[in-house]
C-alpha atoms as a PDB file:
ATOM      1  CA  UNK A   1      17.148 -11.768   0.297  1.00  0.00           C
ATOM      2  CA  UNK A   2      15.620 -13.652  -3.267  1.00  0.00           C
ATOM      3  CA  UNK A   3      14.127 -16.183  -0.532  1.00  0.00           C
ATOM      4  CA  UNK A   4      12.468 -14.187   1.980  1.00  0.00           C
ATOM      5  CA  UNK A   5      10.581 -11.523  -0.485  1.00  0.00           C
ATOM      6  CA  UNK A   6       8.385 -12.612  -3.344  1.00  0.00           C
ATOM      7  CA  UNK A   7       9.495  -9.829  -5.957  1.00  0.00           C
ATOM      8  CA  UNK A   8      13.291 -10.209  -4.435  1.00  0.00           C
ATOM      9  CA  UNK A   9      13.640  -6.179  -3.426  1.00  0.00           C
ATOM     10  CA  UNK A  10      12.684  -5.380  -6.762  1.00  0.00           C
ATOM     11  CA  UNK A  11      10.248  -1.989  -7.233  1.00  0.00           C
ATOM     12  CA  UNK A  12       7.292  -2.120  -9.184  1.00  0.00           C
ATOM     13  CA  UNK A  13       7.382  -1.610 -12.739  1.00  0.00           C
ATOM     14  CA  UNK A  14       5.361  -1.152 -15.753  1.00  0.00           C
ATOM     15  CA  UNK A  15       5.908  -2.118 -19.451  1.00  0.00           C
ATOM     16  CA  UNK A  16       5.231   0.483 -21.971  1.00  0.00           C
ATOM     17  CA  UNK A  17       5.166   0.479 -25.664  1.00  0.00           C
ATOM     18  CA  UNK A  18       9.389   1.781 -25.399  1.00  0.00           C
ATOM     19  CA  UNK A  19      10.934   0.669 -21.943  1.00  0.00           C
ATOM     20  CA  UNK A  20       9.657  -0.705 -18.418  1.00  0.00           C
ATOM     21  CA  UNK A  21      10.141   1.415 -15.913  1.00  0.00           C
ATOM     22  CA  UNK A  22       9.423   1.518 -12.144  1.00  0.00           C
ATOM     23  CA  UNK A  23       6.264   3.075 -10.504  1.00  0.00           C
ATOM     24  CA  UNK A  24       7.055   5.829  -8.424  1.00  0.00           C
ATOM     25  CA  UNK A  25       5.947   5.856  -4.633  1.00  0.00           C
ATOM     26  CA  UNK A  26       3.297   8.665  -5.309  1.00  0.00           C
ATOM     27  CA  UNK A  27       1.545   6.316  -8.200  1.00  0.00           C
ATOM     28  CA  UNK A  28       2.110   3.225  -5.788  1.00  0.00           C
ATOM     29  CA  UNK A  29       0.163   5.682  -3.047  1.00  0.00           C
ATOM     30  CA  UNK A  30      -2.928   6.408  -5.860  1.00  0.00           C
ATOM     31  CA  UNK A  31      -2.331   2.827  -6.714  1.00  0.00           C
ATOM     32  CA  UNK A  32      -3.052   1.437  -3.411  1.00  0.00           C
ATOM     33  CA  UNK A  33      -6.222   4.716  -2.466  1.00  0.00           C
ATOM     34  CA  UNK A  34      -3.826   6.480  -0.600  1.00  0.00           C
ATOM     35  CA  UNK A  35      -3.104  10.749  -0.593  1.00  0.00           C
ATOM     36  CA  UNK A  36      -0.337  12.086  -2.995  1.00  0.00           C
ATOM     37  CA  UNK A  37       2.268  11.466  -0.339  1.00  0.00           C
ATOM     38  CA  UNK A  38       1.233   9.782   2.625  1.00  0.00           C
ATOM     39  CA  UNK A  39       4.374   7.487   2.875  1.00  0.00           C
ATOM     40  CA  UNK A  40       6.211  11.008   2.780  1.00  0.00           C
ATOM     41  CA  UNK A  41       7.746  10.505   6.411  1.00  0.00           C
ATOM     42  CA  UNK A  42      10.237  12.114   8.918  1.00  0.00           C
ATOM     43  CA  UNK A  43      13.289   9.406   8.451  1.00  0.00           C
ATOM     44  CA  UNK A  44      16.583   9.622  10.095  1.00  0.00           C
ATOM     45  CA  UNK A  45      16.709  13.051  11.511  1.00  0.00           C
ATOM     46  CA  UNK A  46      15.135  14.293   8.313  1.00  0.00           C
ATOM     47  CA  UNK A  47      12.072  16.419   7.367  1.00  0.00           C
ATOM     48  CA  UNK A  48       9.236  14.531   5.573  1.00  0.00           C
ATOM     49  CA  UNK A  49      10.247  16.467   2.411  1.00  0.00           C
ATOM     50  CA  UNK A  50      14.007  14.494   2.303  1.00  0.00           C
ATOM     51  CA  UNK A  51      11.980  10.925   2.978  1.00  0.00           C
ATOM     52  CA  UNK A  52      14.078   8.869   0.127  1.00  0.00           C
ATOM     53  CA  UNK A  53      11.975   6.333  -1.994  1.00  0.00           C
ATOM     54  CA  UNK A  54      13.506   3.077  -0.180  1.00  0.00           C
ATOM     55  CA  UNK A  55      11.682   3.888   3.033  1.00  0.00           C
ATOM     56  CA  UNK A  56       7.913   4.936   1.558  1.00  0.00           C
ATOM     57  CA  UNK A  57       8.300   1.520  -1.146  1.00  0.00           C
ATOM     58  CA  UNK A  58       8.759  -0.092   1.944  1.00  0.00           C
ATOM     59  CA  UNK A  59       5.958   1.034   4.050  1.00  0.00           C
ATOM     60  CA  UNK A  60       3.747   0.544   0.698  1.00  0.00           C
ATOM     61  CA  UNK A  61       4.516  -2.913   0.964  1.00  0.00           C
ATOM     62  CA  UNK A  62       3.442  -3.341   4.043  1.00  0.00           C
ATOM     63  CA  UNK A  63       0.083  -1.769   4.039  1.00  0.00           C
ATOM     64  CA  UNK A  64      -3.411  -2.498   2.646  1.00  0.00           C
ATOM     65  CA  UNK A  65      -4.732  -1.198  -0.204  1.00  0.00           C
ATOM     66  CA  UNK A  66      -7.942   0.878   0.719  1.00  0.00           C
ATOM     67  CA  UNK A  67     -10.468  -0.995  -0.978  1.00  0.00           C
ATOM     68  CA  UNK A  68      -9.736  -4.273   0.148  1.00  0.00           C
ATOM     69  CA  UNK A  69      -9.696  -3.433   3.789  1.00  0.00           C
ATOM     70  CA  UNK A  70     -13.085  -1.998   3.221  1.00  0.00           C
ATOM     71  CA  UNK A  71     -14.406  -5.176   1.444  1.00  0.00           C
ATOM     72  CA  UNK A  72     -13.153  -6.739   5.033  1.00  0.00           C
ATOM     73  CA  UNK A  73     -14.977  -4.722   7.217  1.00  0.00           C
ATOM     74  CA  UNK A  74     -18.197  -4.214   5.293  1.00  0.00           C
ATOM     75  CA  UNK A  75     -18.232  -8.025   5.711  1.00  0.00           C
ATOM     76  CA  UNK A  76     -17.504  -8.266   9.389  1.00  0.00           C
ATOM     77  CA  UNK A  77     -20.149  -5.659   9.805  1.00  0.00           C
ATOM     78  CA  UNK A  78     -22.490  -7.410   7.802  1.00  0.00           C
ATOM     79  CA  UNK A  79     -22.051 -10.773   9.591  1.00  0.00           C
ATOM     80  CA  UNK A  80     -22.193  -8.872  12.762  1.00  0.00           C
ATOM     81  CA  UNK A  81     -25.594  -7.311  11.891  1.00  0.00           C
ATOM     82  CA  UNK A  82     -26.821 -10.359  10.432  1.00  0.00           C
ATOM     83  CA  UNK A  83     -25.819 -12.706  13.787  1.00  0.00           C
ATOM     84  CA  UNK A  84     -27.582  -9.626  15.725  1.00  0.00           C
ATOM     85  CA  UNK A  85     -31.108 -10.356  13.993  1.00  0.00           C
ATOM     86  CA  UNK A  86     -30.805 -13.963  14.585  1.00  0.00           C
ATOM     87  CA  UNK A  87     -30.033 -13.499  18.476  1.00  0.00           C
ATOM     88  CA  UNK A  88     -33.253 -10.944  18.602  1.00  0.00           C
END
């Protein structure tokens, strides 16, 4: 599993001052510009309220942060607009 994942399974943490400790899913969700639980999910026959950490880490991981997807597509739209003048 070391091989296949860059940080090897292993959650986010921060240092402080006394101990490093992991991030939780809801500060990897501010973290990343998403709602106070948005990774909060039905899993395995389970209300949204029982989603265990594993699962929303997970689907953190495999997301975009906010602000970069924007950066994206305000370029794609700008090249867009920009490819428009020149064809007028």
């Amino acid at each position: 599993h070391a091989g296949s994942h860059p940080n090897a399974g292993v959650m986010p943490a921060i240092a402080t001052p006394y101990a490093v400790r992991r991030l939780t899913p809801t500060e990897c969700e501010r973290l990343m510009g998403y709602p106070d639980g948005w990774t909060k999910i039905p899993y395995r026959n389970k209300p949204a309220e029982q989603c265990p950490d594993g699962p929303r880490y997970k689907a953190l991981g495999n997301s975009w942060a906010l602000n970069c997807g924007q950066f994206i597509f305000d370029r794609i739209r700008a090249v867009e607009e920009i490819a428009k003048e020149l064809a007028a």
